[in-house]
C-alpha atoms as a PDB file:
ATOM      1  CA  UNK A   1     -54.408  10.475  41.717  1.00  0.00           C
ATOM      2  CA  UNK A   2     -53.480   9.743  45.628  1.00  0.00           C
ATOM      3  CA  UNK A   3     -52.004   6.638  46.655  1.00  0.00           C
ATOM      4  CA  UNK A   4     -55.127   5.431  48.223  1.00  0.00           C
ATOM      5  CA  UNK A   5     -57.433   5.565  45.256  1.00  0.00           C
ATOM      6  CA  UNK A   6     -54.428   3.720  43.076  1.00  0.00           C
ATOM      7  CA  UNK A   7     -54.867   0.915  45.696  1.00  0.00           C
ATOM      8  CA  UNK A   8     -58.580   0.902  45.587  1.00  0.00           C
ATOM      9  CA  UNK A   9     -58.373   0.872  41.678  1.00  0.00           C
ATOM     10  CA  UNK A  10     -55.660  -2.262  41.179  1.00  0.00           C
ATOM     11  CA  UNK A  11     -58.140  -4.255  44.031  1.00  0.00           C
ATOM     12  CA  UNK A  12     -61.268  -3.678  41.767  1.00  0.00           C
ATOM     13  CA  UNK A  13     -58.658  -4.615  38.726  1.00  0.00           C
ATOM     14  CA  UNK A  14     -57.507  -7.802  39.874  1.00  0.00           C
ATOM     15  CA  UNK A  15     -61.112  -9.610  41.120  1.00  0.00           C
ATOM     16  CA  UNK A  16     -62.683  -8.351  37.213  1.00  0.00           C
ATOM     17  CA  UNK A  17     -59.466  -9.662  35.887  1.00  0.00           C
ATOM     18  CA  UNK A  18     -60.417 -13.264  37.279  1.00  0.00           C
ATOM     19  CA  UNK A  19     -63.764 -12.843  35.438  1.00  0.00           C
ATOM     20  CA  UNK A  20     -62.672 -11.220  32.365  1.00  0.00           C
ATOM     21  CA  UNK A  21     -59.041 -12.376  31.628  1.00  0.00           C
ATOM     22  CA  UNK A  22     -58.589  -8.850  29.915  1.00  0.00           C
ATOM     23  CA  UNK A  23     -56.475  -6.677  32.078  1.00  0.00           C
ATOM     24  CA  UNK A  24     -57.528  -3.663  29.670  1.00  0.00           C
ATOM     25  CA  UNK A  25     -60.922  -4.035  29.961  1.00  0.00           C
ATOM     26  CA  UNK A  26     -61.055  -4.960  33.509  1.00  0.00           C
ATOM     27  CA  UNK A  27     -59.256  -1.301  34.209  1.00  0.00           C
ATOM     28  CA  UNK A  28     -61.589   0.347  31.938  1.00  0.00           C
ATOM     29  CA  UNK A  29     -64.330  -1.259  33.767  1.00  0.00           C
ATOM     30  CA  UNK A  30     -63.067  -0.717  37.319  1.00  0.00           C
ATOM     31  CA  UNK A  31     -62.879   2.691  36.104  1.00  0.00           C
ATOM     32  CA  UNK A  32     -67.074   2.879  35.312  1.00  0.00           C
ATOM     33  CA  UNK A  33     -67.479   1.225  38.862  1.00  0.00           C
ATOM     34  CA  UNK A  34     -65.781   4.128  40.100  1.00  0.00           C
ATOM     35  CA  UNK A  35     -66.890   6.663  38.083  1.00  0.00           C
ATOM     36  CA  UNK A  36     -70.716   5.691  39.116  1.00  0.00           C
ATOM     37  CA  UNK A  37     -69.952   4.973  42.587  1.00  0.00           C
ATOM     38  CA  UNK A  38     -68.009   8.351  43.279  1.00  0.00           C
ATOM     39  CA  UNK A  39     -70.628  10.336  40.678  1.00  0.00           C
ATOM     40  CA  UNK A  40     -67.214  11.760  39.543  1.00  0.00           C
ATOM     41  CA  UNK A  41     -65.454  11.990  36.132  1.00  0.00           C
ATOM     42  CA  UNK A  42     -62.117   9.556  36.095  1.00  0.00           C
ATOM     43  CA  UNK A  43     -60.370  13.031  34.513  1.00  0.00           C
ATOM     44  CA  UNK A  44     -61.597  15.096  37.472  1.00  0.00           C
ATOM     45  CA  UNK A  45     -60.598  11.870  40.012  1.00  0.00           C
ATOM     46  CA  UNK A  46     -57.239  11.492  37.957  1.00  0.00           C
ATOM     47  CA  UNK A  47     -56.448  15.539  38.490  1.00  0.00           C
ATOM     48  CA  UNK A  48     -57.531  15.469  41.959  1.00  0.00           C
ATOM     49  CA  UNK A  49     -55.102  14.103  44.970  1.00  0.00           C
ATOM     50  CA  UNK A  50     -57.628  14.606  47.696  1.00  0.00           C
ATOM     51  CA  UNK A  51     -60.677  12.447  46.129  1.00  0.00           C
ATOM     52  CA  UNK A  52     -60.402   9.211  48.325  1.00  0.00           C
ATOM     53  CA  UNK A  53     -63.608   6.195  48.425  1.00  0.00           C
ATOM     54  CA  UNK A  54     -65.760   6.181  51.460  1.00  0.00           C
ATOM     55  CA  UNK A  55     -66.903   3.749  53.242  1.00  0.00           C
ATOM     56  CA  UNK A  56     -69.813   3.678  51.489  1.00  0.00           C
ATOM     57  CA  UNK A  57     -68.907   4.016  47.572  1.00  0.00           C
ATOM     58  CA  UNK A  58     -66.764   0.938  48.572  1.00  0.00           C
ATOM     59  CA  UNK A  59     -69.026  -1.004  50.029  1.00  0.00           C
ATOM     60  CA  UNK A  60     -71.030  -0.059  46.201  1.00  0.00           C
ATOM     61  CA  UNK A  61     -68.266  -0.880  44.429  1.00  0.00           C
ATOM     62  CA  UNK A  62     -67.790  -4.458  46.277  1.00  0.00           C
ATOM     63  CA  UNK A  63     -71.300  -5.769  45.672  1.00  0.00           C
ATOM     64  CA  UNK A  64     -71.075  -4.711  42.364  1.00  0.00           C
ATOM     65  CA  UNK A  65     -68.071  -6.565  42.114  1.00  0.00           C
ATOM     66  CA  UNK A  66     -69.422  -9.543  43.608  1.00  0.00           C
ATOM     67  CA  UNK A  67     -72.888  -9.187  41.042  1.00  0.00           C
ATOM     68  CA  UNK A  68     -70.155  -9.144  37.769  1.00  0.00           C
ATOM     69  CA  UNK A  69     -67.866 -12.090  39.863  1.00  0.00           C
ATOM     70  CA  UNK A  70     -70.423 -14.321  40.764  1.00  0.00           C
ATOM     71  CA  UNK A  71     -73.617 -13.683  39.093  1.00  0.00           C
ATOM     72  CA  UNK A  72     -72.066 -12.507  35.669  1.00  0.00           C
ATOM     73  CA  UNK A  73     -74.724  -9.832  35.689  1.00  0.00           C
ATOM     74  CA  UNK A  74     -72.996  -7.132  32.832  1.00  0.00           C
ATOM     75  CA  UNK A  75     -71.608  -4.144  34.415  1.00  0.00           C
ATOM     76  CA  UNK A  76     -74.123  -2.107  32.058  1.00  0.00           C
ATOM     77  CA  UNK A  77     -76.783  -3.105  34.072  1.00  0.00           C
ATOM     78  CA  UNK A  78     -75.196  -2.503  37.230  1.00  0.00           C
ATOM     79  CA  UNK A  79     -74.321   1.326  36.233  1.00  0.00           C
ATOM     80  CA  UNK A  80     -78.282   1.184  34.744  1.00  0.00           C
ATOM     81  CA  UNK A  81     -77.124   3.505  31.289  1.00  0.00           C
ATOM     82  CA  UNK A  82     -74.280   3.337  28.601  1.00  0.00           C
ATOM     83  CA  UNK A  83     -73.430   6.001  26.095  1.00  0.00           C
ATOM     84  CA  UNK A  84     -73.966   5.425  22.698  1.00  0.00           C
ATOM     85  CA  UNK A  85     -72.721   8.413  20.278  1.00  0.00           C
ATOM     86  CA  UNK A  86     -74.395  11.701  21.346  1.00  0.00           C
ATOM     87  CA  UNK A  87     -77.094  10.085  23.303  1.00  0.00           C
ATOM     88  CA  UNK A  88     -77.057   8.301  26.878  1.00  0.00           C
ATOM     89  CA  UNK A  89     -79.266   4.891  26.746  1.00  0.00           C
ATOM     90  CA  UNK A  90     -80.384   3.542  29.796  1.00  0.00           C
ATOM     91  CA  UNK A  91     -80.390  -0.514  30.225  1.00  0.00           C
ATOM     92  CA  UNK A  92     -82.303  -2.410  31.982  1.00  0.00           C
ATOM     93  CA  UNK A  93     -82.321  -6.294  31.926  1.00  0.00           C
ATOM     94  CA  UNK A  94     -83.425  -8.278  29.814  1.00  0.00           C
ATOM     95  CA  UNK A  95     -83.692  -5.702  27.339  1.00  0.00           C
ATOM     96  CA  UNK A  96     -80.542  -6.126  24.633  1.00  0.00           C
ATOM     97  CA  UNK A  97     -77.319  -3.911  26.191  1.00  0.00           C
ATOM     98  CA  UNK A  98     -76.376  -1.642  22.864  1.00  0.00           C
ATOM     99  CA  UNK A  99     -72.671  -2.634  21.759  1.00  0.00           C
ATOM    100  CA  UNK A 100     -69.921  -0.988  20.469  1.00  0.00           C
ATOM    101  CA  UNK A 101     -69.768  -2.874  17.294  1.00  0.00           C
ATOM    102  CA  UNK A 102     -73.556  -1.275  16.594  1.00  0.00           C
ATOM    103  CA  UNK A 103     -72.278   1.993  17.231  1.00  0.00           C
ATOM    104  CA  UNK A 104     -69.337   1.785  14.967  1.00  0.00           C
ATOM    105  CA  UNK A 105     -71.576   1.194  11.801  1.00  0.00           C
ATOM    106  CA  UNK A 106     -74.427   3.705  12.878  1.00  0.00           C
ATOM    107  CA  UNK A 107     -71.705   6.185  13.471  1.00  0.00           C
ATOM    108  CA  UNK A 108     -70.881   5.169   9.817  1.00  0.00           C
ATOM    109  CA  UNK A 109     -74.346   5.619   8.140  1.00  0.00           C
ATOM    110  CA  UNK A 110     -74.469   8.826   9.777  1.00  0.00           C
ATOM    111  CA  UNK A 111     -71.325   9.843   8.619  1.00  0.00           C
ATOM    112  CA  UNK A 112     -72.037   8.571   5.204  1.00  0.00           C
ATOM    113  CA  UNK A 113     -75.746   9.727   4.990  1.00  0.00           C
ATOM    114  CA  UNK A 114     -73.949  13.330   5.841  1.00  0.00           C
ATOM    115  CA  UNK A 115     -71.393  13.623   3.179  1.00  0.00           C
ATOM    116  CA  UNK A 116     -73.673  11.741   0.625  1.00  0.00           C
ATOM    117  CA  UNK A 117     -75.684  14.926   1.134  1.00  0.00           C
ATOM    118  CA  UNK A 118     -78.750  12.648   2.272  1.00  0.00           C
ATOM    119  CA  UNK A 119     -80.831  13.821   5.117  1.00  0.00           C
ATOM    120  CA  UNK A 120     -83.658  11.268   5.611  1.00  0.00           C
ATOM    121  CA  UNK A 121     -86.748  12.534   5.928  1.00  0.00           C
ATOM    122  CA  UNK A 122     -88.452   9.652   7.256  1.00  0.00           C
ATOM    123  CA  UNK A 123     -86.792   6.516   9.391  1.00  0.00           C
ATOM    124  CA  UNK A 124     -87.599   3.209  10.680  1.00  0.00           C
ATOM    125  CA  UNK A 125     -86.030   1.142  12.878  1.00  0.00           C
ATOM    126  CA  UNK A 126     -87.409  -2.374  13.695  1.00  0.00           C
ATOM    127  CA  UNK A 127     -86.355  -4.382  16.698  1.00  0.00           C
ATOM    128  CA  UNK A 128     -85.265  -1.159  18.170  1.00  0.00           C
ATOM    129  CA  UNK A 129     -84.665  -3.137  22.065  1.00  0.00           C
ATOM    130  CA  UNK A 130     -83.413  -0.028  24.159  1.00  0.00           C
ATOM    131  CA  UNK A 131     -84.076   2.505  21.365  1.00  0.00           C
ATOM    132  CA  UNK A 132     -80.209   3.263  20.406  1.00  0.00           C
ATOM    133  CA  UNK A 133     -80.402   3.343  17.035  1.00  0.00           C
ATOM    134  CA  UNK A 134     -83.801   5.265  16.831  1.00  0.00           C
ATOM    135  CA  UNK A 135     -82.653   7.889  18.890  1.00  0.00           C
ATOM    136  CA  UNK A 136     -78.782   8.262  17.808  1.00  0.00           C
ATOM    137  CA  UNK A 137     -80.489   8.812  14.192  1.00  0.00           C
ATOM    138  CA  UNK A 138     -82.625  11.429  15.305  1.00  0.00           C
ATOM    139  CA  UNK A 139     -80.593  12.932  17.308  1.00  0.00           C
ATOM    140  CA  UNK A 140     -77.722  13.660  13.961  1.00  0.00           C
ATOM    141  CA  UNK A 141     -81.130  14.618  12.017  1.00  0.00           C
ATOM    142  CA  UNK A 142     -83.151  16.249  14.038  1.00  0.00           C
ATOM    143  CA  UNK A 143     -85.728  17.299  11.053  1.00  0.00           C
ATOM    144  CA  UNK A 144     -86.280  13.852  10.471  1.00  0.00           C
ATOM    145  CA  UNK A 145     -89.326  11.511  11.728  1.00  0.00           C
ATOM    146  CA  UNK A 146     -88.737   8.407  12.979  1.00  0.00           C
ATOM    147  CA  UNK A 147     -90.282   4.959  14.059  1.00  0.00           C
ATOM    148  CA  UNK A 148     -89.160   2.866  16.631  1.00  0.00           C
ATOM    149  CA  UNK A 149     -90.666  -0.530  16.990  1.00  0.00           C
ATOM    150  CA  UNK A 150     -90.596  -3.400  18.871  1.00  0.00           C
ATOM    151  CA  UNK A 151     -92.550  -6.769  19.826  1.00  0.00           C
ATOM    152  CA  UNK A 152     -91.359  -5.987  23.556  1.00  0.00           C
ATOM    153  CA  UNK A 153     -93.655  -4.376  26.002  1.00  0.00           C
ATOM    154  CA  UNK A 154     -90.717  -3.962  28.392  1.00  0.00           C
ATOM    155  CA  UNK A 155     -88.456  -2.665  25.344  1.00  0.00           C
ATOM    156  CA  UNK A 156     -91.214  -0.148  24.520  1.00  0.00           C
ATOM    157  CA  UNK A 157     -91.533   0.994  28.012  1.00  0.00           C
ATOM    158  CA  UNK A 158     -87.972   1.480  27.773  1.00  0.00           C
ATOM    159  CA  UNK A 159     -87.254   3.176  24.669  1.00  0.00           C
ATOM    160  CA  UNK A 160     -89.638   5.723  25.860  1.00  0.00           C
ATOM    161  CA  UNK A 161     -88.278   6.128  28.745  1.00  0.00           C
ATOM    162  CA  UNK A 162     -84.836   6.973  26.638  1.00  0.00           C
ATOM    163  CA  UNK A 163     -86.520   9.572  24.296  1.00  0.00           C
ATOM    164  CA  UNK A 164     -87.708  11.362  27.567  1.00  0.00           C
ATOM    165  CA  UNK A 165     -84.420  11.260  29.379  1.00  0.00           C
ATOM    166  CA  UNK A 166     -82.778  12.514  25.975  1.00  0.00           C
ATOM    167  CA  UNK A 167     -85.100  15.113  25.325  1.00  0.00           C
ATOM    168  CA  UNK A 168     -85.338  13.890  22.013  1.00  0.00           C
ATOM    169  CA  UNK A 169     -89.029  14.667  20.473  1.00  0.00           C
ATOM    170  CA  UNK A 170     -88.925  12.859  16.393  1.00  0.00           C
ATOM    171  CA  UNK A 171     -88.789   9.780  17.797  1.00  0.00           C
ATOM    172  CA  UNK A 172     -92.676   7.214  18.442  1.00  0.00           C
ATOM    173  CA  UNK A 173     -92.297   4.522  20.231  1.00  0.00           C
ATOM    174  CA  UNK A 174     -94.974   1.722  18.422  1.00  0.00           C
ATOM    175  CA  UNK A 175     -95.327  -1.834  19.572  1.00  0.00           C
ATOM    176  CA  UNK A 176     -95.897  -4.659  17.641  1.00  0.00           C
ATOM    177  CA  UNK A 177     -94.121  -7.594  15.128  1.00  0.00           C
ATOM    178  CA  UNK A 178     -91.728  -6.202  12.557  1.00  0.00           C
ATOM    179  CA  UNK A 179     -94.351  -4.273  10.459  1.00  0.00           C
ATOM    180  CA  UNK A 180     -97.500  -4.640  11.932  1.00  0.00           C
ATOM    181  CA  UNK A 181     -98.336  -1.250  13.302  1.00  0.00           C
ATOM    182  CA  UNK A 182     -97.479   0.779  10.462  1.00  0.00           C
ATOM    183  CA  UNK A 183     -99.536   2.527   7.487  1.00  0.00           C
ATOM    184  CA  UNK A 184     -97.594   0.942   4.204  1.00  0.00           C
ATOM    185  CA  UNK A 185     -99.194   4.129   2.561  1.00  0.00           C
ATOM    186  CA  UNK A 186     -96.246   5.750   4.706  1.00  0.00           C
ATOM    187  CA  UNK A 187     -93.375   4.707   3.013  1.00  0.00           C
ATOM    188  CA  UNK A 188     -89.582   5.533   4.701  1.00  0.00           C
ATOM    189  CA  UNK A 189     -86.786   6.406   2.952  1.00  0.00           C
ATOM    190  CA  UNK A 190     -84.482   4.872   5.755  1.00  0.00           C
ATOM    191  CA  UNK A 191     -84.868   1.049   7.719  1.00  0.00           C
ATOM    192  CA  UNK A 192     -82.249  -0.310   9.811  1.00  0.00           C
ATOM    193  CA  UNK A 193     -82.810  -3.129  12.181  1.00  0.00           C
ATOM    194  CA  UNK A 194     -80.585  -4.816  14.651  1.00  0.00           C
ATOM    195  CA  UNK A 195     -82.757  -8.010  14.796  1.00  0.00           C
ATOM    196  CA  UNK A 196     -82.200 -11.381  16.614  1.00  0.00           C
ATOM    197  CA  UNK A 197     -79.876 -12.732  14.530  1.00  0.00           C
ATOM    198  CA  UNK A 198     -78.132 -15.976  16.452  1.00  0.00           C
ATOM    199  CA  UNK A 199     -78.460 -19.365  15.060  1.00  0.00           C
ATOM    200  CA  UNK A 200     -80.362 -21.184  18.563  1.00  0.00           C
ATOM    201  CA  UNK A 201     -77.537 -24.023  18.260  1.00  0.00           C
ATOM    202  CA  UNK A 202     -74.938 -21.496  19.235  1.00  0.00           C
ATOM    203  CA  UNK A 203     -77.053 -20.040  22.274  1.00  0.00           C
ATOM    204  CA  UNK A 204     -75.379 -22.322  25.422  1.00  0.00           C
ATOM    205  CA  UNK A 205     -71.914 -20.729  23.625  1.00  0.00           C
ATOM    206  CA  UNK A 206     -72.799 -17.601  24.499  1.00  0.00           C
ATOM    207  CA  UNK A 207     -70.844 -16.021  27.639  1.00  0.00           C
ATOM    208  CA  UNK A 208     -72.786 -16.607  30.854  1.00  0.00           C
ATOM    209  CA  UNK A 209     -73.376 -12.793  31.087  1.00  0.00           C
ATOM    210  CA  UNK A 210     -75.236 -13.135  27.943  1.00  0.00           C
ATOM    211  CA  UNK A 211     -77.461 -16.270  28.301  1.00  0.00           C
ATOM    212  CA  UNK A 212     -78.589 -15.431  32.072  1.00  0.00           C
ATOM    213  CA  UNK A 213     -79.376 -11.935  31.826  1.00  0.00           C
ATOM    214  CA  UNK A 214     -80.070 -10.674  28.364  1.00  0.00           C
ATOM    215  CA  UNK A 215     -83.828 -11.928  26.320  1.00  0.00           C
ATOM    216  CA  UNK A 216     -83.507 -15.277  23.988  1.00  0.00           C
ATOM    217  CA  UNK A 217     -86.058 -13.560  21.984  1.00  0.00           C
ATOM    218  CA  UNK A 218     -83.590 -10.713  21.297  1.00  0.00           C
ATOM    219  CA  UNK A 219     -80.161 -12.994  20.471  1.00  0.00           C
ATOM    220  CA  UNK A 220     -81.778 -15.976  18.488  1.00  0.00           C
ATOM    221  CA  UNK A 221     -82.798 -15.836  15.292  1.00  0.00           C
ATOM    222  CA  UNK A 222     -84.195 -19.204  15.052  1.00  0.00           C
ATOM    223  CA  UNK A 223     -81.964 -22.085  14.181  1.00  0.00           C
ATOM    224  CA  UNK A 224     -79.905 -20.318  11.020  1.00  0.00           C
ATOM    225  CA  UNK A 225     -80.279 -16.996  12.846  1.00  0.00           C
ATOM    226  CA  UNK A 226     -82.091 -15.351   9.434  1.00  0.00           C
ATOM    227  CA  UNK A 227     -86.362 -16.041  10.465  1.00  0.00           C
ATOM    228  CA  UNK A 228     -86.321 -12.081  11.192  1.00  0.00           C
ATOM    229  CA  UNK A 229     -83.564 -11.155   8.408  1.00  0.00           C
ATOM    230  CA  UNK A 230     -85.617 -12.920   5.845  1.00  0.00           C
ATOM    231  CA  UNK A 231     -88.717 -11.688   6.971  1.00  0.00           C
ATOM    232  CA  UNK A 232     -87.532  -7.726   6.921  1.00  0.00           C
ATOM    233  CA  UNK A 233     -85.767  -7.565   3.352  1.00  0.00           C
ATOM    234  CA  UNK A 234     -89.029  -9.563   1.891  1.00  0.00           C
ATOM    235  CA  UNK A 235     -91.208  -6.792   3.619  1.00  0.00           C
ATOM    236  CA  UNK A 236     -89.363  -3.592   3.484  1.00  0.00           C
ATOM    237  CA  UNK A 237     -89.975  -3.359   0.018  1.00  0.00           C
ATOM    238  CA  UNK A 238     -93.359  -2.624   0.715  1.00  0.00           C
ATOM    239  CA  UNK A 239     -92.495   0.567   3.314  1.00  0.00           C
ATOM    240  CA  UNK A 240     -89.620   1.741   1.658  1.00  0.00           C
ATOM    241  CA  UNK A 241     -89.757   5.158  -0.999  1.00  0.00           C
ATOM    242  CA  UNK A 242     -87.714   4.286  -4.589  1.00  0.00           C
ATOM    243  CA  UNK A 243     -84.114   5.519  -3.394  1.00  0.00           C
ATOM    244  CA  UNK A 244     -84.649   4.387   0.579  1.00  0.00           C
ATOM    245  CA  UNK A 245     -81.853   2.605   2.023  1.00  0.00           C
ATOM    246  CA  UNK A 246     -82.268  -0.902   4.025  1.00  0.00           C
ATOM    247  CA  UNK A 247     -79.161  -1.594   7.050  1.00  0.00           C
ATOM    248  CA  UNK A 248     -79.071  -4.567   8.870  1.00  0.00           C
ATOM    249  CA  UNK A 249     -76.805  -5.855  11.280  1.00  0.00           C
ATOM    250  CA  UNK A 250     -75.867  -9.468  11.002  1.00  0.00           C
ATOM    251  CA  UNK A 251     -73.778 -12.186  12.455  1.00  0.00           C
ATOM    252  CA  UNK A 252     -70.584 -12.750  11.225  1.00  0.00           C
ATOM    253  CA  UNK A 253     -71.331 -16.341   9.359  1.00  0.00           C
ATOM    254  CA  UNK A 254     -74.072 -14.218   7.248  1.00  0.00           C
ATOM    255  CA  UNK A 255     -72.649 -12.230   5.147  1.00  0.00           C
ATOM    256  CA  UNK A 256     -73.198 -14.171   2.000  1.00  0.00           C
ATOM    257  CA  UNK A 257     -76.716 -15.303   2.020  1.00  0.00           C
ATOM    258  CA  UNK A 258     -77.911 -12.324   3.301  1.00  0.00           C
ATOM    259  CA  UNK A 259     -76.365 -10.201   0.372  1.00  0.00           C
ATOM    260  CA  UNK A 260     -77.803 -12.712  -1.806  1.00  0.00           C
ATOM    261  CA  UNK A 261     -81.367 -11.893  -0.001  1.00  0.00           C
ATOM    262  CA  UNK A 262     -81.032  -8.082  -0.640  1.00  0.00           C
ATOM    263  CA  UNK A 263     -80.334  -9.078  -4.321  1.00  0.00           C
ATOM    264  CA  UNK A 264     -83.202 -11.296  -4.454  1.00  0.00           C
ATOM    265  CA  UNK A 265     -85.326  -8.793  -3.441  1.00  0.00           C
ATOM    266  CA  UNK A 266     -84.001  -6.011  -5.977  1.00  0.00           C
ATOM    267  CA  UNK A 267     -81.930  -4.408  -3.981  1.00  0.00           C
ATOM    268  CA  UNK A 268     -79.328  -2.355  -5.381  1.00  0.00           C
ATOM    269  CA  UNK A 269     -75.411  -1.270  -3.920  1.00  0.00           C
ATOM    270  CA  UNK A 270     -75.957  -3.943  -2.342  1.00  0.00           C
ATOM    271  CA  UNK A 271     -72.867  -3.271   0.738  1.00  0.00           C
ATOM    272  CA  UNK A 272     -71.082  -5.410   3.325  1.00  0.00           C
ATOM    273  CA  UNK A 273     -69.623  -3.677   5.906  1.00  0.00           C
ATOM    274  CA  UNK A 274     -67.003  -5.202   8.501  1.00  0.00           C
ATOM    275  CA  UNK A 275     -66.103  -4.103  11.958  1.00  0.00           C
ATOM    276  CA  UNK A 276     -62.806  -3.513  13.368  1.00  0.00           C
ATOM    277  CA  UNK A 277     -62.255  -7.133  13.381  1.00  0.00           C
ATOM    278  CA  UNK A 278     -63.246  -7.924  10.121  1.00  0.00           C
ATOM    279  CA  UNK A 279     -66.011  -9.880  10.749  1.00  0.00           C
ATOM    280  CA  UNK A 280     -69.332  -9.227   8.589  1.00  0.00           C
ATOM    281  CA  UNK A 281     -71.413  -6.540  10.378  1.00  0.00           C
ATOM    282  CA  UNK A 282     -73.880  -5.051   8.484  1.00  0.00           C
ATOM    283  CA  UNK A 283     -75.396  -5.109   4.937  1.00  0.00           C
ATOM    284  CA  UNK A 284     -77.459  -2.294   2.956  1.00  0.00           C
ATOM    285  CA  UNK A 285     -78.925  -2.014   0.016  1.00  0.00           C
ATOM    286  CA  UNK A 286     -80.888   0.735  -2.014  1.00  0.00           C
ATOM    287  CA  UNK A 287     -84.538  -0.271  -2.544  1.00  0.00           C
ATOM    288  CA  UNK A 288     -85.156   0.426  -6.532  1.00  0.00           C
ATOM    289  CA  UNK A 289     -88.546   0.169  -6.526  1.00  0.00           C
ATOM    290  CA  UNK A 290     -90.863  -1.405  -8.893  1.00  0.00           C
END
């Protein structure tokens, strides 16, 4: 990497640095301004003395800069897509930026549905915002059917915009609340949901990035954070095949009472899973049936 560039990279390091404190993640993320500016890979820019900014990729890279600096608008949204596992997931706001912390535990479930010998047949994923999930899971089984659904217009509009840009052609978009639009005579033998799952008294503690650009409807989960949780595990009963598995993410006060929902609703294996933090994440269960 040339001398120039180096320059160029430590500038865009230090003004992040004042907004994220995080000198690791302001590199990585001077690095993605870069990389989308330049159209370039950071290994090909690394391996490649003569690659220097012109003056127009800088003058890209500054008023992005100046969006994350002073209008705390998420780089995600700036660079308009994010990877997330085999799939590339385009963002727009306010529609709910996919994190890593999701893609950890659906990396999981994949890689546990795999060696468990499960490939399901049929999937659902409520609250599906961007379409991640829906399309990460059809993507690592590609004989599978599945649902995406959302209350969103906007999210709809996007998460079909995603299939087409993925080429990915199991996956129907359907709007509407939770369960509305389906046929219960169509039971799945796989539900995961990412709902709103923020308590509303912790919403003006959320970073600024956060509460200006990204939906309430899609971070608040009424004032315990569990009006959507509660109202999935007492429905999915209903749309789930004897055997099916329920995932949902949670907050990381939750863990308890919403194992204690799955149980109430005979659930079996009833599962916490942490993240790399070891905060709660997720919970499953396996629906029993009747």
């Amino acid at each position: 990497m040339n001398a120039s560039l180096l320059i160029d990279l430590n500038n865009i390091v230090d003004q992040l640095n004042i907004v994220y404190h995080d000198r690791t993640l302001s590199t990585t993320h001077a690095w993605w301004l870069i990389e989308a500016a330049t159209k370039t890979s950071r290994t090909y820019l690394m391996g490649h003395n003569q690659k220097t900014l012109s003056d127009e990729e800088k003058r890209w890279i500054d008023e992005a800069v100046e969006k994350i600096t002073c209008h705390h608008k998420p780089i995600q949204y700036i660079i308009g897509s994010v990877p997330f596992l085999h799939v590339t997931i385009s963002v727009e706001p306010p529609i709910l930026i996919p994190r890593p912390e999701t893609e950890a535990w659906v990396a999981d479930l994949i890689e546990f549905l795999k060696k468990s010998s499960i490939s399901p047949q049929t999937i659902l994923d409520l609250c599906t915002g961007s379409g991640c999930i829906a399309l990460a899971l059809a993507h690592a089984f590609p004989r599978s059917t599945v649902d995406a659904v959302d209350i969103d217009n906007h999210a709809c509009t996007l998460t079909q915009k995603n299939i087409l840009n993925n080429r990915i052609t199991n996956v129907r978009c359907l709007q509407g609340d939770l369960f509305s639009p389906l046929d219960c005579a169509a039971p799945y033998n796989l539900i995961v949901a990412n709902p709103p799952y923020i308590p509303s008294p912790l919403y003006h503690q959320l970073d600024a990035s956060v509460r200006l650009w990204e939906a309430y409807h899609a971070l608040i989960g009424e004032v315990d954070g569990l009006s959507i949780i509660r109202r999935i595990i007492t429905q999915a009963p209903h749309y789930l095949q004897p055997g099916g598995l329920l995932c949902i993410e949670i907050d990381a006060t939750q863990g308890k009472i919403v194992y204690d929902l799955f149980e109430q609703a005979h659930f079996s294996d009833v599962t916490i899973v942490y993240d790399d933090h070891q905060r709660t994440r997720m919970v499953f269960g396996t629906y029993q049936g009747n």
